[in-house]
Structures are given as structure tokens and as C-alpha cells.
ModelCIF file with pLDDT and N, C-alpha, C, O atoms, coordinates in Angstrom:
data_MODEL
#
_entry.id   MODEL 
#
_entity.id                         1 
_entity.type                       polymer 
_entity.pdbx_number_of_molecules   1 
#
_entity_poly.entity_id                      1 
_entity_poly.type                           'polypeptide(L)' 
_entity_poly.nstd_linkage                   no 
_entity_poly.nstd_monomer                   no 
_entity_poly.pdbx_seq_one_letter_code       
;(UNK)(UNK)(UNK)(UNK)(UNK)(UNK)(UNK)(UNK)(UNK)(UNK)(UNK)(UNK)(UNK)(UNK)(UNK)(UNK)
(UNK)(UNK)(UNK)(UNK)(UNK)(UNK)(UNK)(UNK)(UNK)(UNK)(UNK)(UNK)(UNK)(UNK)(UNK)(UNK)
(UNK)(UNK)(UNK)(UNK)(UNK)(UNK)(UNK)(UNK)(UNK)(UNK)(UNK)(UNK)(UNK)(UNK)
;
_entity_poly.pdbx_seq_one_letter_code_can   XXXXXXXXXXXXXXXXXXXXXXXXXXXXXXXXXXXXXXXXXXXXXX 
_entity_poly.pdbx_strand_id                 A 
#
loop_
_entity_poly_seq.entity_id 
_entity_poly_seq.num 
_entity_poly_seq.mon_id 
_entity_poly_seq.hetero 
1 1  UNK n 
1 2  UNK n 
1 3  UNK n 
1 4  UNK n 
1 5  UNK n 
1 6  UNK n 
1 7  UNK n 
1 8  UNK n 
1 9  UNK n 
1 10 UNK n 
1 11 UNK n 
1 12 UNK n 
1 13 UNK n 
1 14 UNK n 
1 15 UNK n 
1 16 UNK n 
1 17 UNK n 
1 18 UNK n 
1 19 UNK n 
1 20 UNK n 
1 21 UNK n 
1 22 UNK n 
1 23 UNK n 
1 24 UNK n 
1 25 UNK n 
1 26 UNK n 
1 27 UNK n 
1 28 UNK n 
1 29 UNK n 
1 30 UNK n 
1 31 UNK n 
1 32 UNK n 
1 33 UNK n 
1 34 UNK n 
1 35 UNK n 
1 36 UNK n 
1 37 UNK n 
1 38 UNK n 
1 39 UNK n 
1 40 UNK n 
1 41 UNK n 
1 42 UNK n 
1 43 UNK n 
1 44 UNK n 
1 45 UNK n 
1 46 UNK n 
#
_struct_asym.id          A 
_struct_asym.entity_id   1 
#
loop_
_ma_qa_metric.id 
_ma_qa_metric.mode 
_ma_qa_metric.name 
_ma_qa_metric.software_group_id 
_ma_qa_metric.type 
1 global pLDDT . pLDDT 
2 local  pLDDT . pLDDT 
#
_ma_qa_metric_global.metric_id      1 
_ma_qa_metric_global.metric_value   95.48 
_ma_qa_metric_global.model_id       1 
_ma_qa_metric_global.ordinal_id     1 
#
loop_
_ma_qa_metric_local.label_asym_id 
_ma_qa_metric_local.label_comp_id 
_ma_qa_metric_local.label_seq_id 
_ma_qa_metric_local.metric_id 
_ma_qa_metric_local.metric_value 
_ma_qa_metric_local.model_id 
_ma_qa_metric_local.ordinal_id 
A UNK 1  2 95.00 1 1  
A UNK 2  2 94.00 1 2  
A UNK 3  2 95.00 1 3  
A UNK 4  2 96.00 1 4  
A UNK 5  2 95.00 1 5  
A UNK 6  2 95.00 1 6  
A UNK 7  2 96.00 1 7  
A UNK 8  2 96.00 1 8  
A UNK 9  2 96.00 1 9  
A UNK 10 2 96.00 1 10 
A UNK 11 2 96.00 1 11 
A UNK 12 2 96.00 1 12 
A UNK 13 2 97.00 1 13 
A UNK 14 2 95.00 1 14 
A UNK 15 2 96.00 1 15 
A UNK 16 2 95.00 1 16 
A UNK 17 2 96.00 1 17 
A UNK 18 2 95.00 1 18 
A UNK 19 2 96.00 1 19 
A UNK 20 2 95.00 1 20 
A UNK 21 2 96.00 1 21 
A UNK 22 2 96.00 1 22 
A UNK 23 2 96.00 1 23 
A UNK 24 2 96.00 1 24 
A UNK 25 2 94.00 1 25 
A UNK 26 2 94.00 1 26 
A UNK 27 2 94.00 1 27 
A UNK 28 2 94.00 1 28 
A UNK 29 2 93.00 1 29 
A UNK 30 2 93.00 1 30 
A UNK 31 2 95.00 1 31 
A UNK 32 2 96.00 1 32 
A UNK 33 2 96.00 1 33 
A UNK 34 2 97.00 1 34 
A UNK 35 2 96.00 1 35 
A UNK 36 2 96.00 1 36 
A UNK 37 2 97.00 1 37 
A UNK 38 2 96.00 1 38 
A UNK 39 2 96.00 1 39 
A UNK 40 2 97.00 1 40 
A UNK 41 2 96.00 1 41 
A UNK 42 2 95.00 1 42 
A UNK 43 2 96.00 1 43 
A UNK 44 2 95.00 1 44 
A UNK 45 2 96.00 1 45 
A UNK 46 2 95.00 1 46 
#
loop_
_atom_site.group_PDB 
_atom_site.id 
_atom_site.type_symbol 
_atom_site.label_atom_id 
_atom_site.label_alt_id 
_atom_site.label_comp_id 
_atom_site.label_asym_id 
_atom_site.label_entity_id 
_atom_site.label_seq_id 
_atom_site.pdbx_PDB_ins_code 
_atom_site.Cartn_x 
_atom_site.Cartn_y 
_atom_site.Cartn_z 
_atom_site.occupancy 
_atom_site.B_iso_or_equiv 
_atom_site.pdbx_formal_charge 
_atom_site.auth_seq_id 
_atom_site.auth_comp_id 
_atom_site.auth_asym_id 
_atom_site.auth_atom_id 
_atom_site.pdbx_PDB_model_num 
ATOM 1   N N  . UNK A 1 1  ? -3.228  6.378   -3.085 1.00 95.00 ? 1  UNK A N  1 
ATOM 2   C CA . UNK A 1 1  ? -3.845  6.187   -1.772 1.00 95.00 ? 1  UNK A CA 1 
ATOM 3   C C  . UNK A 1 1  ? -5.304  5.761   -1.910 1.00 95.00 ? 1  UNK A C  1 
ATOM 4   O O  . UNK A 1 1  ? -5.727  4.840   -1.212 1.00 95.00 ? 1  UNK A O  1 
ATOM 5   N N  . UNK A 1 2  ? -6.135  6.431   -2.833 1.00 94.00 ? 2  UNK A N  1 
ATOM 6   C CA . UNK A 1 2  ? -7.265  6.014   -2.917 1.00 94.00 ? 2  UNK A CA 1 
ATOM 7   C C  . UNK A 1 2  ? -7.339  4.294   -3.255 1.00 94.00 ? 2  UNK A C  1 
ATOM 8   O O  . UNK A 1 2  ? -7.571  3.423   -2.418 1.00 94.00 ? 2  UNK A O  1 
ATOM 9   N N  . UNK A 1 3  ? -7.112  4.118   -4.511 1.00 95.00 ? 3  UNK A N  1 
ATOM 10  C CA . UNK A 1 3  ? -6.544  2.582   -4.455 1.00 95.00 ? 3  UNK A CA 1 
ATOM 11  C C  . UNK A 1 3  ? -6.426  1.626   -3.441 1.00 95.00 ? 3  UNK A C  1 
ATOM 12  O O  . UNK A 1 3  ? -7.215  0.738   -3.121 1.00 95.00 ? 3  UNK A O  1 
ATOM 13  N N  . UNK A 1 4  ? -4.981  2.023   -2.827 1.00 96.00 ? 4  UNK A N  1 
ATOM 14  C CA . UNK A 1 4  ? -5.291  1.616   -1.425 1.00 96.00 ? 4  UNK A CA 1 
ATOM 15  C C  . UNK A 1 4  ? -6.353  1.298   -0.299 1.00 96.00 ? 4  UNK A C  1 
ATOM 16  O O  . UNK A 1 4  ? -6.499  0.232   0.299  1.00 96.00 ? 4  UNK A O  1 
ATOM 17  N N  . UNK A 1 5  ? -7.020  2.411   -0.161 1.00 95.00 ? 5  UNK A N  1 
ATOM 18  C CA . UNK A 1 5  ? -8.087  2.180   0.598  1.00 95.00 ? 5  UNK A CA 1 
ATOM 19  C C  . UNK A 1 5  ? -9.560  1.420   0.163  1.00 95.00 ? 5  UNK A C  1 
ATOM 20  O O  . UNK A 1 5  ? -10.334 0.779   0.874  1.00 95.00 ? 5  UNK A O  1 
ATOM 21  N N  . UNK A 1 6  ? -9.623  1.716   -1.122 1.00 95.00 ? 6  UNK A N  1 
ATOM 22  C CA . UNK A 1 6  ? -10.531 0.485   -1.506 1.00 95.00 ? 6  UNK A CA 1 
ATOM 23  C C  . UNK A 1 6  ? -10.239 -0.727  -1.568 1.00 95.00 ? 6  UNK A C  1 
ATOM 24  O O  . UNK A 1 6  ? -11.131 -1.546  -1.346 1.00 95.00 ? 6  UNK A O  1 
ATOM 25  N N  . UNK A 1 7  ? -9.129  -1.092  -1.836 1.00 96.00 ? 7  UNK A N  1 
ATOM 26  C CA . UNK A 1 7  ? -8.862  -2.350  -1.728 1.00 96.00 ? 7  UNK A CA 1 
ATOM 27  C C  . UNK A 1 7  ? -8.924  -3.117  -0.406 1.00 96.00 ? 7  UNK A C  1 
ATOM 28  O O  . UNK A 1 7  ? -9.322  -4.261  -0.185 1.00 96.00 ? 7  UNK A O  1 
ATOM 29  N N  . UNK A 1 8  ? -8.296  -1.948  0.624  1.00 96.00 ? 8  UNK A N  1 
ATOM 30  C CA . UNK A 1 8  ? -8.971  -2.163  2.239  1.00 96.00 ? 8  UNK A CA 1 
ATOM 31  C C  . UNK A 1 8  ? -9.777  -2.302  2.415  1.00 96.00 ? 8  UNK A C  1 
ATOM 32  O O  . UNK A 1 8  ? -9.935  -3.258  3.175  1.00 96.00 ? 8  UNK A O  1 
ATOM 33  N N  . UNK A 1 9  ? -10.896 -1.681  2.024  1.00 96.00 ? 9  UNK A N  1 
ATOM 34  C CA . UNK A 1 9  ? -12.405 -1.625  2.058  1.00 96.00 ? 9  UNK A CA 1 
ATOM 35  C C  . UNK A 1 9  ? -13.234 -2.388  1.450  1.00 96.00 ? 9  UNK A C  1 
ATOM 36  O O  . UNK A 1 9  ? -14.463 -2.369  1.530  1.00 96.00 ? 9  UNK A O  1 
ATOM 37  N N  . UNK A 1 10 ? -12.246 -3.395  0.538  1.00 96.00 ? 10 UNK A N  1 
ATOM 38  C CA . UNK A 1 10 ? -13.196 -4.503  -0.059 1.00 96.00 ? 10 UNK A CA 1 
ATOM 39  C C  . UNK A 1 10 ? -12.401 -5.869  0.742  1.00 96.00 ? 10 UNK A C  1 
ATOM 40  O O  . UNK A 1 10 ? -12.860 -6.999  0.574  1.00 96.00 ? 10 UNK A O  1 
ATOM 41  N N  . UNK A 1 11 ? -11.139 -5.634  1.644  1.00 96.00 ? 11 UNK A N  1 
ATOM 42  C CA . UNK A 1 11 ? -10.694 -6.602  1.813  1.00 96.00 ? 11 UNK A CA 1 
ATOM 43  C C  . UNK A 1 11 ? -9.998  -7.405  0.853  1.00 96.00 ? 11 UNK A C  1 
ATOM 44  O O  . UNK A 1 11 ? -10.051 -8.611  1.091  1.00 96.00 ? 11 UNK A O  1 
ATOM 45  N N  . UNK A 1 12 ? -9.250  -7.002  -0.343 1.00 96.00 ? 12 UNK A N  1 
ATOM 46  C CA . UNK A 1 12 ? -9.124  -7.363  -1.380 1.00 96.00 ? 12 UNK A CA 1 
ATOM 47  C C  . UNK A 1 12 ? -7.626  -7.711  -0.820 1.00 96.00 ? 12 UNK A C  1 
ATOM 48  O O  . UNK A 1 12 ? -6.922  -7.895  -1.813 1.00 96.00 ? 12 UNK A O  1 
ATOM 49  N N  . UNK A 1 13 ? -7.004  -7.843  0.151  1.00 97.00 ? 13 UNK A N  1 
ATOM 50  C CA . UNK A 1 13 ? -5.912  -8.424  0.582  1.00 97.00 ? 13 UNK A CA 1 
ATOM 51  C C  . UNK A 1 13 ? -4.314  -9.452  -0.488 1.00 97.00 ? 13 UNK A C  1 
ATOM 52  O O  . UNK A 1 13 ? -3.089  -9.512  -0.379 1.00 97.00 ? 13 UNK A O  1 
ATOM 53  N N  . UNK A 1 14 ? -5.573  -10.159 -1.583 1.00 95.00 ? 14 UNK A N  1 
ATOM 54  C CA . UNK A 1 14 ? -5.043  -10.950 -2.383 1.00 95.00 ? 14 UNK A CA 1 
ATOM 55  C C  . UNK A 1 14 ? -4.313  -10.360 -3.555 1.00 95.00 ? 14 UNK A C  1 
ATOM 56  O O  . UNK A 1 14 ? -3.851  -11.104 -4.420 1.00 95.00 ? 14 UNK A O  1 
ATOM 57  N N  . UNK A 1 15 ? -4.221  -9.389  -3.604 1.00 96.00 ? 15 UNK A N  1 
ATOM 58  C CA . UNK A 1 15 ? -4.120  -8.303  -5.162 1.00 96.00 ? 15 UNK A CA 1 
ATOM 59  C C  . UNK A 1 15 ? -2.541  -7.833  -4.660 1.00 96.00 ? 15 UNK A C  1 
ATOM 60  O O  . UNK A 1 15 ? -2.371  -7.111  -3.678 1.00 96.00 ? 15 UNK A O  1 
ATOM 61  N N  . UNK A 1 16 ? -1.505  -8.324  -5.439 1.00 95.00 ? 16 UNK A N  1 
ATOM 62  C CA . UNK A 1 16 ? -0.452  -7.640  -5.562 1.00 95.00 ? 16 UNK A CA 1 
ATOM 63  C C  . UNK A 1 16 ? -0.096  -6.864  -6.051 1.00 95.00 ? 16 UNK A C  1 
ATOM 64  O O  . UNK A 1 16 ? -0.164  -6.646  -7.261 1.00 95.00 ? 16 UNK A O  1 
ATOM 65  N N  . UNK A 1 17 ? 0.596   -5.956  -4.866 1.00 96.00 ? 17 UNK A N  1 
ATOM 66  C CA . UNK A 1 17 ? 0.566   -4.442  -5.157 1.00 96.00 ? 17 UNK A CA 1 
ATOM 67  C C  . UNK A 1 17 ? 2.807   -4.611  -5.626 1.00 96.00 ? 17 UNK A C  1 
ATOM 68  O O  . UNK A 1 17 ? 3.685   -5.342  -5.168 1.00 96.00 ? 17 UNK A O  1 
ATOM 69  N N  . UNK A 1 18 ? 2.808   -3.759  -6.449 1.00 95.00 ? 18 UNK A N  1 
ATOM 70  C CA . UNK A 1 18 ? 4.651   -3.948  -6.740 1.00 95.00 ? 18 UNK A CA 1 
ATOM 71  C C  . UNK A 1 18 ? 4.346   -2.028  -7.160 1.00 95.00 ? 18 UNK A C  1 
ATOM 72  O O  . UNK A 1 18 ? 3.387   -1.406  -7.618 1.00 95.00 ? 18 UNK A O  1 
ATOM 73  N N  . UNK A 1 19 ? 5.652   -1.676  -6.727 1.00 96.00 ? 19 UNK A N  1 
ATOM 74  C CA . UNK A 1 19 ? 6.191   -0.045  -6.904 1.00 96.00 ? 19 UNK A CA 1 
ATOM 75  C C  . UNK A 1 19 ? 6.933   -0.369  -7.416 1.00 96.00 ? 19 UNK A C  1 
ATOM 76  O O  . UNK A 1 19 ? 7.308   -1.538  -7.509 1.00 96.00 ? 19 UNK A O  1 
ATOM 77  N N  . UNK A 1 20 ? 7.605   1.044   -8.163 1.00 95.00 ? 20 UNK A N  1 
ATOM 78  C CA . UNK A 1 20 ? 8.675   1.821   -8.488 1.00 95.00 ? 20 UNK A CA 1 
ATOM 79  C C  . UNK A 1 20 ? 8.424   2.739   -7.959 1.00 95.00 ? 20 UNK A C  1 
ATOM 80  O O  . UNK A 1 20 ? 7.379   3.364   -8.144 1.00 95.00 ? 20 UNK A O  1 
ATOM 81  N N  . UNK A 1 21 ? 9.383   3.076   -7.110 1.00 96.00 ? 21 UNK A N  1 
ATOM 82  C CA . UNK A 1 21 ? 9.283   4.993   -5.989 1.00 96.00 ? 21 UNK A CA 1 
ATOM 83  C C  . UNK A 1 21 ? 10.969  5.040   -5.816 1.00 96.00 ? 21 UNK A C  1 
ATOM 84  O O  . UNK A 1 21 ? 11.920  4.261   -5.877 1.00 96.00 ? 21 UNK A O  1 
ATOM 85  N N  . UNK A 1 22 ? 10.782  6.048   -5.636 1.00 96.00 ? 22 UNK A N  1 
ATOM 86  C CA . UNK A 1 22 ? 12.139  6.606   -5.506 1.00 96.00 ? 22 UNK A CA 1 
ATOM 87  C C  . UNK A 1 22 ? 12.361  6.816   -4.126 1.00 96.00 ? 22 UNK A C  1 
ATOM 88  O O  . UNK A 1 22 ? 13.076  7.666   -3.596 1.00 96.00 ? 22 UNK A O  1 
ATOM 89  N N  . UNK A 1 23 ? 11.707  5.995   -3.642 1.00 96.00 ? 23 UNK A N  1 
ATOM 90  C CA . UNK A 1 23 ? 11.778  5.955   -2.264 1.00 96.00 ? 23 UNK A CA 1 
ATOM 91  C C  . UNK A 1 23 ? 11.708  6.800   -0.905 1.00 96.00 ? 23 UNK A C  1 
ATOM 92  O O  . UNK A 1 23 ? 11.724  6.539   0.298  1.00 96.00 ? 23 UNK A O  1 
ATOM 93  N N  . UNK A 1 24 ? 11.624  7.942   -1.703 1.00 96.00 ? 24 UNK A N  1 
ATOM 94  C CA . UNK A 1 24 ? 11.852  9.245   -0.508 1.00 96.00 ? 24 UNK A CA 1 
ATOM 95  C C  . UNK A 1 24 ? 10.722  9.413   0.632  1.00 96.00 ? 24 UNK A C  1 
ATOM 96  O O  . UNK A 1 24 ? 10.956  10.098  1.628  1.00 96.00 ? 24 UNK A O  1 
ATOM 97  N N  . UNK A 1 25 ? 9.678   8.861   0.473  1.00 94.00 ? 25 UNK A N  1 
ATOM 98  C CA . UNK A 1 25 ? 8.394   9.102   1.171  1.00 94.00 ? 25 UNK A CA 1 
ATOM 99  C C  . UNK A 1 25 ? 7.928   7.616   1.544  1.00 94.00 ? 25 UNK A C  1 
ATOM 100 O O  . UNK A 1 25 ? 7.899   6.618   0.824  1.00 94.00 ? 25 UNK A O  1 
ATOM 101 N N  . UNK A 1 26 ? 7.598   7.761   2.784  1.00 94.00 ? 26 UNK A N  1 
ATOM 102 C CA . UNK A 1 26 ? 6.595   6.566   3.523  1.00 94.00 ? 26 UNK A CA 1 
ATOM 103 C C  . UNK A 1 26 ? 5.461   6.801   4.240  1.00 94.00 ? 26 UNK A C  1 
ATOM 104 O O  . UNK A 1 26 ? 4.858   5.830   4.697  1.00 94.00 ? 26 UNK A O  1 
ATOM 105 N N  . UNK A 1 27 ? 4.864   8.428   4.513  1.00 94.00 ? 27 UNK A N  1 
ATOM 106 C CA . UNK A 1 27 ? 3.637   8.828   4.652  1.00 94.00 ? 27 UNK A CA 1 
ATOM 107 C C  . UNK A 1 27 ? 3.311   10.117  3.438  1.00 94.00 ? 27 UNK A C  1 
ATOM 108 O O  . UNK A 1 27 ? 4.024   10.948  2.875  1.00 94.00 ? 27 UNK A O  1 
ATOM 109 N N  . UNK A 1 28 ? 1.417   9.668   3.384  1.00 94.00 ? 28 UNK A N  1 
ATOM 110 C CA . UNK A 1 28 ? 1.252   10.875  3.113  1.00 94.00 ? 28 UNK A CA 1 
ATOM 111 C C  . UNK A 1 28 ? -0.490  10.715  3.218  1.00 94.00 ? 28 UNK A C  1 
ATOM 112 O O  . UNK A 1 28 ? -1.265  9.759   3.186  1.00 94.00 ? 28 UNK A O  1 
ATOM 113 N N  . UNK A 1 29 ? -0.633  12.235  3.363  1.00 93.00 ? 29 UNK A N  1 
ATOM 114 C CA . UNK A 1 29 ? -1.975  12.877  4.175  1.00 93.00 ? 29 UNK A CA 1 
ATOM 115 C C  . UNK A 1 29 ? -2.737  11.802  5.074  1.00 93.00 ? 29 UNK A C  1 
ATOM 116 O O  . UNK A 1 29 ? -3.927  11.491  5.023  1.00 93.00 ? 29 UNK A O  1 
ATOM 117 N N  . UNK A 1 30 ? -1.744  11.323  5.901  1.00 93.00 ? 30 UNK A N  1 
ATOM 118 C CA . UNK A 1 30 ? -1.901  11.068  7.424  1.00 93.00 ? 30 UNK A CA 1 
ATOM 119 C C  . UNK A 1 30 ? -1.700  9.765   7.616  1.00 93.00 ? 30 UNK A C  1 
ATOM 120 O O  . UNK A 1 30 ? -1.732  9.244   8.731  1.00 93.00 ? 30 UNK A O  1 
ATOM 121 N N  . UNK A 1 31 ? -1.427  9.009   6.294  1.00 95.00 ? 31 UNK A N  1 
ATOM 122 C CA . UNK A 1 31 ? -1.491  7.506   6.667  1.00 95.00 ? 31 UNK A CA 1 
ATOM 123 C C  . UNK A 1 31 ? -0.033  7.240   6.058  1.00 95.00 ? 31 UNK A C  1 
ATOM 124 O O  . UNK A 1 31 ? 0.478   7.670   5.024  1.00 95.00 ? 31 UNK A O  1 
ATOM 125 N N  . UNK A 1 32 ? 0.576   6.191   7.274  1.00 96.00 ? 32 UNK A N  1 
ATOM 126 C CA . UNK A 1 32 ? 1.603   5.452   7.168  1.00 96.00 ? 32 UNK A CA 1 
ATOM 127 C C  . UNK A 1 32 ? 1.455   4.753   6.379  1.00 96.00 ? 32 UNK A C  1 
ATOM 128 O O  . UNK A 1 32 ? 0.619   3.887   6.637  1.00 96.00 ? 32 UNK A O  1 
ATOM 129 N N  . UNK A 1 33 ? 2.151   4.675   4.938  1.00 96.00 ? 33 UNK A N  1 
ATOM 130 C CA . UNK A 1 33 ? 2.068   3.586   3.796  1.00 96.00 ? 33 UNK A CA 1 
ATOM 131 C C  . UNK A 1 33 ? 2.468   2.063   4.505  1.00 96.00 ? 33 UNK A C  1 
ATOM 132 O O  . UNK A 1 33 ? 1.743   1.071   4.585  1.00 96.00 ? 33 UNK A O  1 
ATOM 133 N N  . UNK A 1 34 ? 4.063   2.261   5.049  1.00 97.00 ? 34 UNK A N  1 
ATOM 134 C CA . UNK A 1 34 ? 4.308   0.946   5.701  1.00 97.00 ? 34 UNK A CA 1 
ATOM 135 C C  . UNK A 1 34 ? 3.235   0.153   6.772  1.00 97.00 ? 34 UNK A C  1 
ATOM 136 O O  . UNK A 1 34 ? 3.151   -1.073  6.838  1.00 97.00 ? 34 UNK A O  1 
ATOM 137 N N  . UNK A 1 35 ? 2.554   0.966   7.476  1.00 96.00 ? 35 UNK A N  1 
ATOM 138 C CA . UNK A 1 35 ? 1.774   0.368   8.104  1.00 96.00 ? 35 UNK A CA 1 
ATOM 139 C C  . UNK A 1 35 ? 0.572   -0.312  7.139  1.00 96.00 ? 35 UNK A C  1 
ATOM 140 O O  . UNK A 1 35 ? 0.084   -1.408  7.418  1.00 96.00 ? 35 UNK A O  1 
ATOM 141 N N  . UNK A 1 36 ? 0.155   0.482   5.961  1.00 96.00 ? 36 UNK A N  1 
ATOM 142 C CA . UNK A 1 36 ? -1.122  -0.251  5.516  1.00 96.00 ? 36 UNK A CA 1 
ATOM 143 C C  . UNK A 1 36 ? -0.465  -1.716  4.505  1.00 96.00 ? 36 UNK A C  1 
ATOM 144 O O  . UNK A 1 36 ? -0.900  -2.867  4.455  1.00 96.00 ? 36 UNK A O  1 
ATOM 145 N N  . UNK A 1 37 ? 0.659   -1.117  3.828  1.00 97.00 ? 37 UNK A N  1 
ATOM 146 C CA . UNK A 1 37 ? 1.189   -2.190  3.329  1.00 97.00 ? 37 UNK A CA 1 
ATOM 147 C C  . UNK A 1 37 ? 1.483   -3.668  4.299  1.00 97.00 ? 37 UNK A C  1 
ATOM 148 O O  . UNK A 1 37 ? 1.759   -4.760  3.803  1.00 97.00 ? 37 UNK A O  1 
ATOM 149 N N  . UNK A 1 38 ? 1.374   -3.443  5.475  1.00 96.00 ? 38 UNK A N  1 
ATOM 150 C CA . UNK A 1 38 ? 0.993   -4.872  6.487  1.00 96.00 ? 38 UNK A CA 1 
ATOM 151 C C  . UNK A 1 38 ? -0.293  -5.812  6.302  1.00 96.00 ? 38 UNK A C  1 
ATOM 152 O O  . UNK A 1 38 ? -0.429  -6.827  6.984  1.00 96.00 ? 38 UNK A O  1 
ATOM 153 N N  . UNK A 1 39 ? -1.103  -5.465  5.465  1.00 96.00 ? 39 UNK A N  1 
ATOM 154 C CA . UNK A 1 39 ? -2.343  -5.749  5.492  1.00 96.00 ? 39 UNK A CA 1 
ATOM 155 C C  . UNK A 1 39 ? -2.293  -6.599  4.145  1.00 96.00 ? 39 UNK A C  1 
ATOM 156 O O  . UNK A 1 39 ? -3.298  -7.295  4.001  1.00 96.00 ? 39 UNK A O  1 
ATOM 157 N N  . UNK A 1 40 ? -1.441  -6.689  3.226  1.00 97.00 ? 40 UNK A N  1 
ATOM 158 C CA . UNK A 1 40 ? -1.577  -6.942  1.752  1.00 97.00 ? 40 UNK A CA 1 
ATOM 159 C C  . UNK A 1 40 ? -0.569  -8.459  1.874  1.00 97.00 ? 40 UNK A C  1 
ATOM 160 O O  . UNK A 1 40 ? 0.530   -8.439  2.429  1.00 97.00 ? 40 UNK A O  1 
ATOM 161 N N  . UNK A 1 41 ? -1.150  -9.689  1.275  1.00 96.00 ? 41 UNK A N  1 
ATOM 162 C CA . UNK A 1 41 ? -0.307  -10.807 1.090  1.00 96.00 ? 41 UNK A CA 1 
ATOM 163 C C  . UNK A 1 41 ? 0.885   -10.376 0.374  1.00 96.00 ? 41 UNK A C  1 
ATOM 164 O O  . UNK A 1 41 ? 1.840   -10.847 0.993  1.00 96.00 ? 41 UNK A O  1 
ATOM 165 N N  . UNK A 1 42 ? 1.423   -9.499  -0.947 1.00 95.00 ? 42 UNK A N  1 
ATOM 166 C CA . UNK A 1 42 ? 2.293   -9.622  -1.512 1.00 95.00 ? 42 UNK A CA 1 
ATOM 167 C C  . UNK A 1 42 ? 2.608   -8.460  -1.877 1.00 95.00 ? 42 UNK A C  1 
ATOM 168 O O  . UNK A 1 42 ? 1.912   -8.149  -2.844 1.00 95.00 ? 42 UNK A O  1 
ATOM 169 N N  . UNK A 1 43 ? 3.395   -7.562  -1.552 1.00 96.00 ? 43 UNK A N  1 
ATOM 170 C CA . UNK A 1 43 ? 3.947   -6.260  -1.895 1.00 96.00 ? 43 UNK A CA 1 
ATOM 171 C C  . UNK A 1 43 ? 5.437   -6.302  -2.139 1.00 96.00 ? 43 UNK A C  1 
ATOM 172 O O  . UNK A 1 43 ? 6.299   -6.668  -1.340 1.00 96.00 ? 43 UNK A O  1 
ATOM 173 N N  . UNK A 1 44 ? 5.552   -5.991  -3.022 1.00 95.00 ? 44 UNK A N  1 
ATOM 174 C CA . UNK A 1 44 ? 7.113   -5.819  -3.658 1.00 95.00 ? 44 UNK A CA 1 
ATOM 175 C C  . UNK A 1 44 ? 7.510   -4.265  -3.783 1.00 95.00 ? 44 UNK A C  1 
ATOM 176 O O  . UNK A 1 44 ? 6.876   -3.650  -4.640 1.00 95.00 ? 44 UNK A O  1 
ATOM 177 N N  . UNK A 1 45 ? 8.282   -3.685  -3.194 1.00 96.00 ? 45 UNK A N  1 
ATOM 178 C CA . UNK A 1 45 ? 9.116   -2.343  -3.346 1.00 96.00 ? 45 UNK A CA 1 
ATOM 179 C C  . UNK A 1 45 ? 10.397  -2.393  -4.234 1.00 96.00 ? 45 UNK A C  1 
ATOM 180 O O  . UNK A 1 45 ? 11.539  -2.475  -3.781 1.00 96.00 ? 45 UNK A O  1 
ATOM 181 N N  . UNK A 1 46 ? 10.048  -2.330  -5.635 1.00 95.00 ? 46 UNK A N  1 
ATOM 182 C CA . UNK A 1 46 ? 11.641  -1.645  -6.133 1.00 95.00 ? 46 UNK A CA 1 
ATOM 183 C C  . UNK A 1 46 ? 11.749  -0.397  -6.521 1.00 95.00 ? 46 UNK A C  1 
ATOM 184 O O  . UNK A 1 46 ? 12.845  0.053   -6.857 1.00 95.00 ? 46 UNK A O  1 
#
């Protein structure tokens, strides 16, 4: 999450983000991942 938010915070938009999660979770401590992942040109979930 921290990650995340700096990269928000620099606007760094261009930086592809790719997971491995086991998928069970899409929030945590208060922020909707899917929602911030709207913000990023290229995100890959496997």
C-alpha cells in the first residue's frame, strides 16, 4: 500500500504494477485496491 500511494503521489501513473495474490482480498486499511488500481496505465492481476 505504501508503494501505492507514492506512486500516486508522484503521479507515476506509467509504472507497471503485475501481482501474484491469491486473490482473497480487494481492500485493506480503508482503501479500495480496485479503485486505486483505476489510476495506473497497466496493471496485470495473476
Amino acid at each position: 500500500l505504501r508503494i501505492l500511494k507514492e506512486l500516486d503521489k508522484r503521479k507515476m501513473y506509467h509504472v507497471r504494477l503485475i501481482y501474484n495474490t491469491n486473490f482473497s482480498k480487494s481492500k485493506f486499511k480503508g482503501t479500495d485496491i480496485f479503485e486505486l488500481w483505476n489510476k495506473f496505465d497497466s496493471v496485470s492481476i495473476g
